[in-house]
Protein backbone atom coordinates (compact mmCIF):
# COMPACT_ATOMS: atom_id res chain seq x y z
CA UNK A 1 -47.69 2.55 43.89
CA UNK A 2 -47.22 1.09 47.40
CA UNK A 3 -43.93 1.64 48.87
CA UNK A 4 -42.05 -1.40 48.04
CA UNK A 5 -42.53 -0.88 44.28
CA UNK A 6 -41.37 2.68 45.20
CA UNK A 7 -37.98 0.65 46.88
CA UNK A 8 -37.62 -1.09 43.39
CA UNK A 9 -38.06 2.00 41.00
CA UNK A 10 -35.08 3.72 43.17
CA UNK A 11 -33.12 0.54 43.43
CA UNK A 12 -33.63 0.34 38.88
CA UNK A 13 -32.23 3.90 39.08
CA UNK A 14 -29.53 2.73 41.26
CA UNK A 15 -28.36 0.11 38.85
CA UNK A 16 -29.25 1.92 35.52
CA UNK A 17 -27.18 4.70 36.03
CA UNK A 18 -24.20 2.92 37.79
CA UNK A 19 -24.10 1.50 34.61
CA UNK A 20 -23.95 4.28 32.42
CA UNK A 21 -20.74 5.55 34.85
CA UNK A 22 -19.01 2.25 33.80
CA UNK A 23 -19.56 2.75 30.75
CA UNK A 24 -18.43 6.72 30.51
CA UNK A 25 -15.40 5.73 32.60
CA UNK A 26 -14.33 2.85 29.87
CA UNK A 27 -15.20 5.20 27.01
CA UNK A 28 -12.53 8.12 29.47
CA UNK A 29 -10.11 5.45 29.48
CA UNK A 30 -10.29 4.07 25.96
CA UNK A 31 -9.87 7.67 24.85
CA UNK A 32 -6.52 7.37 23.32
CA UNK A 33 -7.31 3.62 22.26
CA UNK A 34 -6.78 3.07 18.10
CA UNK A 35 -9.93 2.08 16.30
CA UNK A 36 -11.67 2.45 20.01
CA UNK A 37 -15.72 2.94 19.56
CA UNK A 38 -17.43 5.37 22.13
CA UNK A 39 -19.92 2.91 23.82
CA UNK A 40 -23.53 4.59 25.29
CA UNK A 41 -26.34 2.59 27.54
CA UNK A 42 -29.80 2.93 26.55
CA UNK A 43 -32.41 2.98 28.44
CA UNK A 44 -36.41 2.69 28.73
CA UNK A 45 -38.82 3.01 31.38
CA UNK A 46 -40.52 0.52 33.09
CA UNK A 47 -44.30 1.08 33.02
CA UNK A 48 -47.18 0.83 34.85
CA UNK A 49 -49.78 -2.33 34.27
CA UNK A 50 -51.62 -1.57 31.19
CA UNK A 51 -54.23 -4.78 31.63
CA UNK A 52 -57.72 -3.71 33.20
CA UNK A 53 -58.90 -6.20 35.95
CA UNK A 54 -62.79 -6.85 36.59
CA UNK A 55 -62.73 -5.51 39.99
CA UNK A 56 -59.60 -3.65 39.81
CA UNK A 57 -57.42 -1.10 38.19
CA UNK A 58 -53.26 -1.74 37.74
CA UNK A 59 -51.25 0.98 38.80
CA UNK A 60 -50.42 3.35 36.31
CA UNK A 61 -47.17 4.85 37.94
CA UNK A 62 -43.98 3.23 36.17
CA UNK A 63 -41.98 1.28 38.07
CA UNK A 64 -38.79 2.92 37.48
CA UNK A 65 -35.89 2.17 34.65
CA UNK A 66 -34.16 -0.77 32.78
CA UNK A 67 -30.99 -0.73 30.15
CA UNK A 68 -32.12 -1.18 27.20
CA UNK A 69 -28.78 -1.89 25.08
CA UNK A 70 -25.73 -1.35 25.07
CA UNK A 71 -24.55 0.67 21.86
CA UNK A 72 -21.54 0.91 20.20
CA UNK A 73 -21.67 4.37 18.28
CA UNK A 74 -20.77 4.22 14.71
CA UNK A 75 -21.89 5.41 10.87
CA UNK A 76 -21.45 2.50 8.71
CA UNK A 77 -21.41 4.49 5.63
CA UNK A 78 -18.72 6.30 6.77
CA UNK A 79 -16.77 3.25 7.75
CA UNK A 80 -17.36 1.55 4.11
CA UNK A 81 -16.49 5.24 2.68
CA UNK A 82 -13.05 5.05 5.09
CA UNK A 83 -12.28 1.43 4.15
CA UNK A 84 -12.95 2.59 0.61
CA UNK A 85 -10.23 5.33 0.80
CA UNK A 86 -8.13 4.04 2.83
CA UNK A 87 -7.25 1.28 0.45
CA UNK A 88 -6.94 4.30 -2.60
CA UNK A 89 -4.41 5.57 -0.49
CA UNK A 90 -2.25 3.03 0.31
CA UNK A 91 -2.23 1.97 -3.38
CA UNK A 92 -1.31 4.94 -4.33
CA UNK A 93 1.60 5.06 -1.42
CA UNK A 94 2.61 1.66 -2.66
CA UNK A 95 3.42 2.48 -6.42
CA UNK A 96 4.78 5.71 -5.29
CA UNK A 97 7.39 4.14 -3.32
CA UNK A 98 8.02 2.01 -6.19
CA UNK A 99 8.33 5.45 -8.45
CA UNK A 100 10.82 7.53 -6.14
CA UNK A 101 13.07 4.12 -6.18
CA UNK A 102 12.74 3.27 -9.87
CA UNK A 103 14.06 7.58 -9.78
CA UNK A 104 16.75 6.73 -7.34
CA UNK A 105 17.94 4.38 -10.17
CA UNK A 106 18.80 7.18 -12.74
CA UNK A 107 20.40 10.13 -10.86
CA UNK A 108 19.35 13.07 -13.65
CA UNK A 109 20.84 15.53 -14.09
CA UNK A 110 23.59 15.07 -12.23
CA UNK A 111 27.44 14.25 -13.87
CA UNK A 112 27.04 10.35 -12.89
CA UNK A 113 24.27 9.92 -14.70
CA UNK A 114 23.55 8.19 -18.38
CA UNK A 115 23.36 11.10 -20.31
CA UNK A 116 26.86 12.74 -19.20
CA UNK A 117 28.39 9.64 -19.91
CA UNK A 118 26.99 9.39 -23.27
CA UNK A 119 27.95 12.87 -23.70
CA UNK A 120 31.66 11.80 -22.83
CA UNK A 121 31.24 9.24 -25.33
CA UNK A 122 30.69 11.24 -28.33
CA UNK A 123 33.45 13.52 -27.43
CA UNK A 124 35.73 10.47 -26.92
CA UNK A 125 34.88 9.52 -30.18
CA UNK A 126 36.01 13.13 -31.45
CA UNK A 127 38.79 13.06 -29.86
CA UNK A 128 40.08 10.02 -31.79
CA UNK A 129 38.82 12.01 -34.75
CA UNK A 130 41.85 14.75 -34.00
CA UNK A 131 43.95 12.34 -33.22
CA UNK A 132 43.65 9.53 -35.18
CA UNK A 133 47.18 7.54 -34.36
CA UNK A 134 47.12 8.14 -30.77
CA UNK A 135 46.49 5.02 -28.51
CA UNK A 136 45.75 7.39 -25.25
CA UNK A 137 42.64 8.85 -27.27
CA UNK A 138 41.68 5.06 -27.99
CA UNK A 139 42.00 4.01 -24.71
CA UNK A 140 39.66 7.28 -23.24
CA UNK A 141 37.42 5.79 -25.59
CA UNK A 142 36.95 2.14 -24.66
CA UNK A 143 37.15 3.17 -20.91
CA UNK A 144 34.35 6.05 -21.97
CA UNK A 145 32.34 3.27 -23.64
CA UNK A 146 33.00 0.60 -20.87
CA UNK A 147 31.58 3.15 -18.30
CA UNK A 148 28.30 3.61 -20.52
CA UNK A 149 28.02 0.17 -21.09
CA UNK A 150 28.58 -0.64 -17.45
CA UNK A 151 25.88 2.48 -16.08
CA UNK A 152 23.15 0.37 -18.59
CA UNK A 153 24.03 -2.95 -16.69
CA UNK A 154 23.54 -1.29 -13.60
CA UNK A 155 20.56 0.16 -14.09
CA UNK A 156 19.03 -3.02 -15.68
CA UNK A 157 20.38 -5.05 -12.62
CA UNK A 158 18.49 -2.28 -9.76
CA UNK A 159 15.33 -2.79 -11.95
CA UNK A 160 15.50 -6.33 -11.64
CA UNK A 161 16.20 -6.45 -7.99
CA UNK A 162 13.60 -4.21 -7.15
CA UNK A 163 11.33 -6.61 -9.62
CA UNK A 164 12.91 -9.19 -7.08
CA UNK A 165 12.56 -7.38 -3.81
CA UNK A 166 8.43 -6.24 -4.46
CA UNK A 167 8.35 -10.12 -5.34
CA UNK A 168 9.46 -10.69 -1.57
CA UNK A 169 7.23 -8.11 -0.49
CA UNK A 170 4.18 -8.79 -2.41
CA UNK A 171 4.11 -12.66 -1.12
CA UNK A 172 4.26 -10.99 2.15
CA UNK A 173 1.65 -8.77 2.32
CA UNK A 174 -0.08 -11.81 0.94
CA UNK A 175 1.05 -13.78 4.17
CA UNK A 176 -0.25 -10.82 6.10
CA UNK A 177 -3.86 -11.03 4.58
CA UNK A 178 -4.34 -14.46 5.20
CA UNK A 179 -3.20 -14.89 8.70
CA UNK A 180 -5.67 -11.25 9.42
CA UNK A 181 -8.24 -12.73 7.76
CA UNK A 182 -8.13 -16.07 9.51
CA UNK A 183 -8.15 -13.73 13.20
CA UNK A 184 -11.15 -11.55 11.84
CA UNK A 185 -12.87 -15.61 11.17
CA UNK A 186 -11.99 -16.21 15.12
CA UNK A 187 -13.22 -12.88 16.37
CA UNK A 188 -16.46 -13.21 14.18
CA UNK A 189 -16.93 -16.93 15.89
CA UNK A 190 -16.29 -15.55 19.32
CA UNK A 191 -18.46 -12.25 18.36
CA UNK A 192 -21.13 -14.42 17.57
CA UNK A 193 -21.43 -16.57 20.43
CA UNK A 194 -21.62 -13.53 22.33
CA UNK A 195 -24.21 -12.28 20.54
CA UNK A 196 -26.49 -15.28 20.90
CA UNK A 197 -25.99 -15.60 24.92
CA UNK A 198 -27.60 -11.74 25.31
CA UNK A 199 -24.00 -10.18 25.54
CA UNK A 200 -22.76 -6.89 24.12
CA UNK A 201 -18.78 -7.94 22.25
CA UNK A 202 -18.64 -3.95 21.15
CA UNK A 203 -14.63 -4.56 22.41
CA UNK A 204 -14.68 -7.23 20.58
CA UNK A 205 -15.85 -5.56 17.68
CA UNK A 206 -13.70 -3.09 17.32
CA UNK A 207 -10.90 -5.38 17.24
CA UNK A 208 -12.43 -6.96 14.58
CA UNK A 209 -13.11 -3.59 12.48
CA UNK A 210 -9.60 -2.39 13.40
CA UNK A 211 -8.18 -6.14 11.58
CA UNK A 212 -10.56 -5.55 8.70
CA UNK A 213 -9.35 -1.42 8.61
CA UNK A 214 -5.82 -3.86 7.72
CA UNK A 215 -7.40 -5.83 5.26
CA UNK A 216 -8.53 -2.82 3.27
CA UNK A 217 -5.01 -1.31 3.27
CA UNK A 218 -3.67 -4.72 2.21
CA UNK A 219 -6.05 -5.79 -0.65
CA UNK A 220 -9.59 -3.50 -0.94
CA UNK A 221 -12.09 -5.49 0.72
CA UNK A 222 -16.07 -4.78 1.02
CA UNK A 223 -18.34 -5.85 4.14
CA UNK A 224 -21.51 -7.24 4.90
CA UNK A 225 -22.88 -7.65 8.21
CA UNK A 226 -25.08 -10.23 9.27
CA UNK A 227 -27.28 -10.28 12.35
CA UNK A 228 -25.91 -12.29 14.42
CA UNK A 229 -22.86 -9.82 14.65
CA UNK A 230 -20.51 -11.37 12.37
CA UNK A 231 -19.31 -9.48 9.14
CA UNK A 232 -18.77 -11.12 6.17
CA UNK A 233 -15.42 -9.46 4.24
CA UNK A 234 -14.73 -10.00 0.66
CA UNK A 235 -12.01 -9.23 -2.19
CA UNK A 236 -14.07 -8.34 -5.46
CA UNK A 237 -17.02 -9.60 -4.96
CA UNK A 238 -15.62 -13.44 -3.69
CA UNK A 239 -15.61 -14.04 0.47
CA UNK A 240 -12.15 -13.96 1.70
CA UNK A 241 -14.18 -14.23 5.36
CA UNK A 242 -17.93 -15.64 5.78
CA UNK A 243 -18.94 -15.76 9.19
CA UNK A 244 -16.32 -17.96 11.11
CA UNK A 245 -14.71 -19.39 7.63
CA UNK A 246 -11.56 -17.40 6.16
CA UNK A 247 -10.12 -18.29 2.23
CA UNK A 248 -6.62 -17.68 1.59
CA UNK A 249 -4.93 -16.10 -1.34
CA UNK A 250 -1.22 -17.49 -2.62
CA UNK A 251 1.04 -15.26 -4.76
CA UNK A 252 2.22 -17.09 -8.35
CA UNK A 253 5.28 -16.42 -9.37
CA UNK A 254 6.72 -17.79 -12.30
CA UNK A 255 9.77 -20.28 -12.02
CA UNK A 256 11.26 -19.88 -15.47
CA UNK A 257 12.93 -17.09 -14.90
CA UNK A 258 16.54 -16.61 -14.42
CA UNK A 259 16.99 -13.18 -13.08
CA UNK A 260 21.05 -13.58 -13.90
CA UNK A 261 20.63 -14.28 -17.61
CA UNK A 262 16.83 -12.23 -18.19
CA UNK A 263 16.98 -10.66 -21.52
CA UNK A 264 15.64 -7.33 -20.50
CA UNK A 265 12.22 -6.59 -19.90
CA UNK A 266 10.80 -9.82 -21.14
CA UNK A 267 12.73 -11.94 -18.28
CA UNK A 268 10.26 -10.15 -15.40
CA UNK A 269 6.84 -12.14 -15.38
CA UNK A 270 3.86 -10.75 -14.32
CA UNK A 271 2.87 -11.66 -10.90
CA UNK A 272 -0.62 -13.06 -9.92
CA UNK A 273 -2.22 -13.10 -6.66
CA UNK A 274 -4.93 -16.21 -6.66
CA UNK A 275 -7.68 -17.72 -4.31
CA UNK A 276 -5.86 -20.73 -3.21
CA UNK A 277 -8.92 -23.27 -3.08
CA UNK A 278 -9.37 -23.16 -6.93
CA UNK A 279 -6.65 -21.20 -8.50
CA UNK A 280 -8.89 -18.42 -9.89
CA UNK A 281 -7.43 -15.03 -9.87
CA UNK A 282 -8.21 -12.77 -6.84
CA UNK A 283 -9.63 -9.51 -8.72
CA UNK A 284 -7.65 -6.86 -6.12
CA UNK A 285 -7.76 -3.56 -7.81
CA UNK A 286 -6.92 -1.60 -5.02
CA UNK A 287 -4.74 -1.81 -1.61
CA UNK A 288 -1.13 -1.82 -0.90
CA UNK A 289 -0.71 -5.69 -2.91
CA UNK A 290 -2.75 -3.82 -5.99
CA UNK A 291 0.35 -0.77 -6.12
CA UNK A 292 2.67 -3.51 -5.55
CA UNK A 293 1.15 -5.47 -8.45
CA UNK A 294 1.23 -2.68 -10.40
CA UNK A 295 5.06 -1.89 -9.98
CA UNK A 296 5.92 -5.18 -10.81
CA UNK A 297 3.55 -6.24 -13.51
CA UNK A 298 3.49 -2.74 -15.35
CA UNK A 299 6.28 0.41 -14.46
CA UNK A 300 9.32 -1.67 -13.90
CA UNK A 301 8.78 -3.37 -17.24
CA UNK A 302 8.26 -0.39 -18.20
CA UNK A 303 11.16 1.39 -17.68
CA UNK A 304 13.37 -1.27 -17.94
CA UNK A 305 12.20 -1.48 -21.76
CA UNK A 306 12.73 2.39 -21.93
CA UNK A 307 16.16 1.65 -20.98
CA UNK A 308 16.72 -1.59 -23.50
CA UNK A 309 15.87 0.93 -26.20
CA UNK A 310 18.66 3.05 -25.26
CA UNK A 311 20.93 0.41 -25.29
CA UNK A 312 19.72 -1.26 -28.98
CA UNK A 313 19.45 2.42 -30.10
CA UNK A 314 23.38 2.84 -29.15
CA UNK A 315 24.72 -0.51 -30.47
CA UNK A 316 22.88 -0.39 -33.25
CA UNK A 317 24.17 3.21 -34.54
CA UNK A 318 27.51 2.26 -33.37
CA UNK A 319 28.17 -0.79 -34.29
CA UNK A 320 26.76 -0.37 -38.13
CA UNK A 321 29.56 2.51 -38.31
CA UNK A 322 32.18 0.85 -36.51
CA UNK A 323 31.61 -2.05 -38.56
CA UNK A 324 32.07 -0.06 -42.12
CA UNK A 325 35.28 1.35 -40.99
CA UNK A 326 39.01 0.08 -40.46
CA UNK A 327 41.09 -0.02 -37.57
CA UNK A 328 44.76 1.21 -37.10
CA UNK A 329 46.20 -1.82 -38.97
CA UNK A 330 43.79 -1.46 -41.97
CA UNK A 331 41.50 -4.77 -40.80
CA UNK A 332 37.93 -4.24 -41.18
CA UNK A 333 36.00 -3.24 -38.07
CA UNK A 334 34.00 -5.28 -35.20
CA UNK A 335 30.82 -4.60 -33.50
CA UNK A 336 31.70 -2.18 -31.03
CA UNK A 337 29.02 -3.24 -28.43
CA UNK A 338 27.98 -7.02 -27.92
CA UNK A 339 26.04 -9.28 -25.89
CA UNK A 340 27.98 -10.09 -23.11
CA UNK A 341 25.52 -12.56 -21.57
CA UNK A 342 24.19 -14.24 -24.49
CA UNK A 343 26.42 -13.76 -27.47
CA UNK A 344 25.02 -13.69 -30.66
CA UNK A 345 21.45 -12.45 -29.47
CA UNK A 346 20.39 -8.71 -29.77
CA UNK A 347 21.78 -6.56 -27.07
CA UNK A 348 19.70 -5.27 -23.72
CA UNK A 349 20.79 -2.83 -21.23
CA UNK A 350 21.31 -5.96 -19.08
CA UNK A 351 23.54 -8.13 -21.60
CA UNK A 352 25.26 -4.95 -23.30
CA UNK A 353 29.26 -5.35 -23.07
CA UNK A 354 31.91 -3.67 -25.13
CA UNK A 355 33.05 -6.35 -27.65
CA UNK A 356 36.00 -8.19 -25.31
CA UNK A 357 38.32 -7.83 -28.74
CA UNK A 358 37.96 -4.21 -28.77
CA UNK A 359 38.60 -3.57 -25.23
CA UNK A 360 41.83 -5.51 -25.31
CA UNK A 361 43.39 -4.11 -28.41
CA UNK A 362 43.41 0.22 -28.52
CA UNK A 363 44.30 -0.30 -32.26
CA UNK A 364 41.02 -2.54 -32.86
CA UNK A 365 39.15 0.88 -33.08
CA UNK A 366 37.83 1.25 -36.33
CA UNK A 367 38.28 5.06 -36.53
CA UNK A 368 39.33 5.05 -40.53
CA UNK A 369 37.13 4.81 -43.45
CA UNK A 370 40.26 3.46 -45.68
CA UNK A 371 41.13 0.00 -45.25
CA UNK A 372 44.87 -1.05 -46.67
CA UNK A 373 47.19 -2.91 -44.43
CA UNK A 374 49.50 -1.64 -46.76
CA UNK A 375 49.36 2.11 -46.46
CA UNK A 376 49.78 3.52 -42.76
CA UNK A 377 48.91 6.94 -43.71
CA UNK A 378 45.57 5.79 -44.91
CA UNK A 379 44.98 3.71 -41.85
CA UNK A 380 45.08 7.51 -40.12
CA UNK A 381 41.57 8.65 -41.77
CA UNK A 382 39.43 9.77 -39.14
CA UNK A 383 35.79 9.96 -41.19
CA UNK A 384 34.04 6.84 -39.17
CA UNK A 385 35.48 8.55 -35.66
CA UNK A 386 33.54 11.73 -36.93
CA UNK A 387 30.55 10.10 -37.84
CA UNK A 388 30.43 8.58 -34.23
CA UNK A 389 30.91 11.59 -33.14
CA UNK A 390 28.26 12.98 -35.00
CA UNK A 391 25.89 10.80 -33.71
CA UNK A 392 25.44 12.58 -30.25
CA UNK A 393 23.70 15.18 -32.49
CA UNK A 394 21.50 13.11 -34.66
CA UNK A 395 18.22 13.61 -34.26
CA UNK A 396 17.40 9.75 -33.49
CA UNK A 397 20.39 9.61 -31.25
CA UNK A 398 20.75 7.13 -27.96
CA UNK A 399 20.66 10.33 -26.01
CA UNK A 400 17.03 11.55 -27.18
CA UNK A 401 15.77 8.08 -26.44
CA UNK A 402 17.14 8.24 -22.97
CA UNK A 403 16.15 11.51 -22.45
CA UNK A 404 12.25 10.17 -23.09
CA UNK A 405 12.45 7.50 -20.37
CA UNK A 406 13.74 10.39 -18.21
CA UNK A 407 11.10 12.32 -18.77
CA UNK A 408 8.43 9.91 -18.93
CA UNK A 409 9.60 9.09 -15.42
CA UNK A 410 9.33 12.84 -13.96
CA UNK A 411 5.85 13.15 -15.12
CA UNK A 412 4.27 10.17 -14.06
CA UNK A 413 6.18 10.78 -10.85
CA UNK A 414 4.20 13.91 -10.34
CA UNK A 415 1.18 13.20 -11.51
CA UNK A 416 1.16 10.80 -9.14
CA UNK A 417 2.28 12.85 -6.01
CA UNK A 418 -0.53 15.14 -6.75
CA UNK A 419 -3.08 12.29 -6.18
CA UNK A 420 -1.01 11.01 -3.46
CA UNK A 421 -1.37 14.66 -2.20
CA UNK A 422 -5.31 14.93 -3.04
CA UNK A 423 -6.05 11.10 -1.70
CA UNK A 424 -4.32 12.13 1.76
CA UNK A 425 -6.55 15.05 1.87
CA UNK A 426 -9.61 12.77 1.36
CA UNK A 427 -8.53 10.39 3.99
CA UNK A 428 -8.00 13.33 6.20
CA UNK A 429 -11.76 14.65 5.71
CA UNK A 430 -13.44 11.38 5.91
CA UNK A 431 -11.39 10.20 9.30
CA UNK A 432 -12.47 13.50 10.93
CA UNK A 433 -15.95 12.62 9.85
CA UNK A 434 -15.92 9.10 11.60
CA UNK A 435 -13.94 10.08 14.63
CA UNK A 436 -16.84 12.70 14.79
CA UNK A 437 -19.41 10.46 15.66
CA UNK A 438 -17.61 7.04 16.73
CA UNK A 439 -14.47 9.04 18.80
CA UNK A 440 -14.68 9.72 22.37
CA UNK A 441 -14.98 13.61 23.20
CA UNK A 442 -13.69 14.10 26.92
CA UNK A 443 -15.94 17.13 27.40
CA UNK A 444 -19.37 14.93 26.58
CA UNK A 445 -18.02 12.06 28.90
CA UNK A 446 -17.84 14.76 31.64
CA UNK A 447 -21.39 15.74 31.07
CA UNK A 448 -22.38 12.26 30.94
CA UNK A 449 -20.88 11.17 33.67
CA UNK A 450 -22.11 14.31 36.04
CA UNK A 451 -25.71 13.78 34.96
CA UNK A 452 -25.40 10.20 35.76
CA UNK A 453 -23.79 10.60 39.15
CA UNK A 454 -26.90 13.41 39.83
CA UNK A 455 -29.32 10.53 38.62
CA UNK A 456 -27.31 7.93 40.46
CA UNK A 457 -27.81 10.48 43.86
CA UNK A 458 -31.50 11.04 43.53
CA UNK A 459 -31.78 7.78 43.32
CA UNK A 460 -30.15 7.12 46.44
CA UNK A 461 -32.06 9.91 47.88
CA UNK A 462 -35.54 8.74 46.98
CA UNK A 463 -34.18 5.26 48.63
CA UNK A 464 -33.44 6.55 51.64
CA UNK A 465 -37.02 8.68 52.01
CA UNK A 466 -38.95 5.81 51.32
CA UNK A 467 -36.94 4.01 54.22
CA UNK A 468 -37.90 7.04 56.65
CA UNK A 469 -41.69 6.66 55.44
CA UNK A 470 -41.41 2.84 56.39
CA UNK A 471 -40.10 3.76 59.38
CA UNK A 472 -42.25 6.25 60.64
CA UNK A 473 -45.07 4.14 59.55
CA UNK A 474 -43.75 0.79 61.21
CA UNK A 475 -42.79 2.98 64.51
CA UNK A 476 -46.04 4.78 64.24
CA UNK A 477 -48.13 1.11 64.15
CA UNK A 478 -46.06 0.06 66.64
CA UNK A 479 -47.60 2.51 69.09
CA UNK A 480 -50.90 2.25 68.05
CA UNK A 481 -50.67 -1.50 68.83
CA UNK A 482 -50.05 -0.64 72.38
């Protein structure tokens, strides 16, 4: 090797390992940086001439170093496994927000709730059985009945506003994923243009992969990448992003629906997320729009049918008693419960209303089994009052009914914290796992950067003996000459 190849092996050092500072210091300051990749510079040596000459031989001393890449340090399986979980999760978090509000909406056991009311109702009802003639008993009653009547309506109405309100939300998360997937589409075109020109995007990149981390929260999505740098993201198996092309989805909700007038659970459509190009539905089975989805399309109908049955359950028992018997004046009896919103049509725990004639007249109570205008003291029988009393210890009473829907409620509640509780512990393992290998460890930076300062110094160092050797040897000549 003759000295000036010696100059350039010690200037490739130079350079080589200047570079790897760079990079340490970027991968030092990105430390804290979300979804930041640890970056590392390759390198390879430059050898000596491996061609044989007639005459001559090449060198075989190297002729110092050369970066070889730039990497961006990463496990894709454990990236697809994260995105995978990830999405689990936040489908999980999503119907279990919409479980502790659909709770919210029946406060058990507590003395506001349905059940104590109903138990006030059948004890209403026997207290018009004691005292038959006494218009303060009747009027407990209707304002006992108006308050369980009223506690259905409300919990109907909170149903179907939080039907309404994971509408609102729903159609934005669907917002959200289009407008992400359009910026992944951008960074992919800028990625790849990159790519092609000899350049390393790795910040680029994990922009991108932090966008699509989003994606997979919002709706479940799968990746491919491609060579040229781009990744490909898609929603059951269709391409919501191919290269530098993004799809969009659009949330169909129905628009025959008048949440005012709804007869129970069969006035809340099922929502439908579809690709927008052609209408065909967008198969996303996991992801926060997925829970959503699932609140929506499956537990609030749910419960809200739960909670007609109470309602048909306790008109119907009432009102085919109330109707047999006689009120104070000896005329025969009404329905007791009606449907305020649609009269006429079977009762829901949205439409259910104490009949207006009722509620207006104390004396309308049918309490009396004996019907004769004519004969006051028979007008003071009390057997229908005691029947309705009776029913709040029927074995098919409102009450048992009720309590179902509460209990059904508690234990899919749970069930579902405990694989809200297991998921998060999954997440947990499998983000240690990937921070393990693609997170930046201050301690190996440190190294890093001391070996390449060492590397960067010899370097220096075998520079500046090779200038002494030229000098001595120029000087040296020099003298010789004269």
């Amino acid at each position: 090797m003759s000295d000036f190849s010696a100059l350039n092996s010690a200037l490739s050092g130079l350079l080589a390992h200047q570079r790897a500072l760079q990079t340490a210091g970027h991968n030092v300051a990105n430390a804290a940086t979300p979804g930041y990749s640890r970056q590392r510079v390759d390198f390879s040596s430059i050898g000596g001439g491996v061609i044989p000459a007639v005459w001559s031989k090449p060198d075989p001393i190297g002729r110092g170093v050369e970066i070889s890449g730039l990497v961006r340090i990463r496990d894709e399986f454990l990236e697809a496994r994260m995105l995978r979980e990830t999405a689990s999760g936040a489908q999980l978090d999503a119907i279990g927000s919409i479980m502790d509000r659909i709770e919210l909406i029946f406060p058990e056991p507590s003395d506001t709730g349905l059940a104590h009311q109903l138990a006030e109702l059948w004890g209403a009802f026997d207290d018009v059985a004691n005292q038959p003639g006494s218009l303060s008993t009747r009027i407990a009653l209707l304002e006992r009945a108006t308050t369980v009547a009223n506690e259905l309506n409300r919990g109907a109405a909170e149903l179907a506003n939080l039907h309404t309100s994971i509408t609102e939300r729903v159609q934005v998360l669907v917002s959200e994923v289009n407008a992400t997937a359009a910026r992944v589409a951008d960074l992919n075109s800028a990625i790849r243009n990159a790519t092609n020109a000899g350049l390393a995007p790795h910040d680029l990149a994990d922009q991108r992969d932090r966008l699509i981390e989003r994606l997979a929260d919002l709706a479940g999505v799968t990746t491919r990448a491609a060579e040229d740098g781009t990744v490909s993201v898609y929603i059951g198996g269709t391409a919501l992003v191919r290269s530098d092309r993004a799809e969009s989805l659009e949330l169909v909700v129905p628009d025959d629906v008048d949440p005012d007038t709804a007869a129970g659970s069969v006035g809340l459509k099922d929502l439908d997320v579809r690709w927008a190009k052609d209408g065909y539905p967008a198969a996303i089975t996991s992801g926060e729009i997925a829970g959503a989805l699932d609140g929506t399309n499956r537990a609030i109908p749910k419960y809200l049918q739960h909670l007609d049955d109470v309602a048909v359950s306790l008109a119907e028992q009432v009102n085919a008693l109330h109707e047999a018997g006689f009120d104070l004046d000896g005329n025969e009896g009404l329905a007791f419960f009606v449907n305020g919103l649609a009269p006429g049509d079977p009762v829901t725990a949205l439409s259910i209303r104490l009949n207006p004639d009722v509620a207006a007249d104390p004396r309308m109570v049918a309490a009396s089994g004996i019907g004769d205008p004519l004969d006051p003291t028979g007008n003071l029988d009390a057997s229908i009052a005691q029947q309705l009393a009776a029913i709040g210890g029927a074995t098919d009473r409102p009450d048992l009914v009720y309590n179902e829907l509460i209990g059904a409620l508690g234990v899919e509640n749970q069930a579902l914290q405990r694989r809200q509780g297991i998921q998060t512990e999954v997440i947990r393992q499998v983000d240690d796992a990937r921070e393990g290998v693609r997170g930046v460890n201050i301690d190996e930076e440190m190294v890093a950067m001391v070996q390449s300062q060492h590397a960067y110094a010899a370097s220096a160092r075998l520079m500046t003996a090779i200038d002494e050797m030229l000098q001595t040897l120029i000087t040296r000549t020099g003298v010789v000459g004269r």
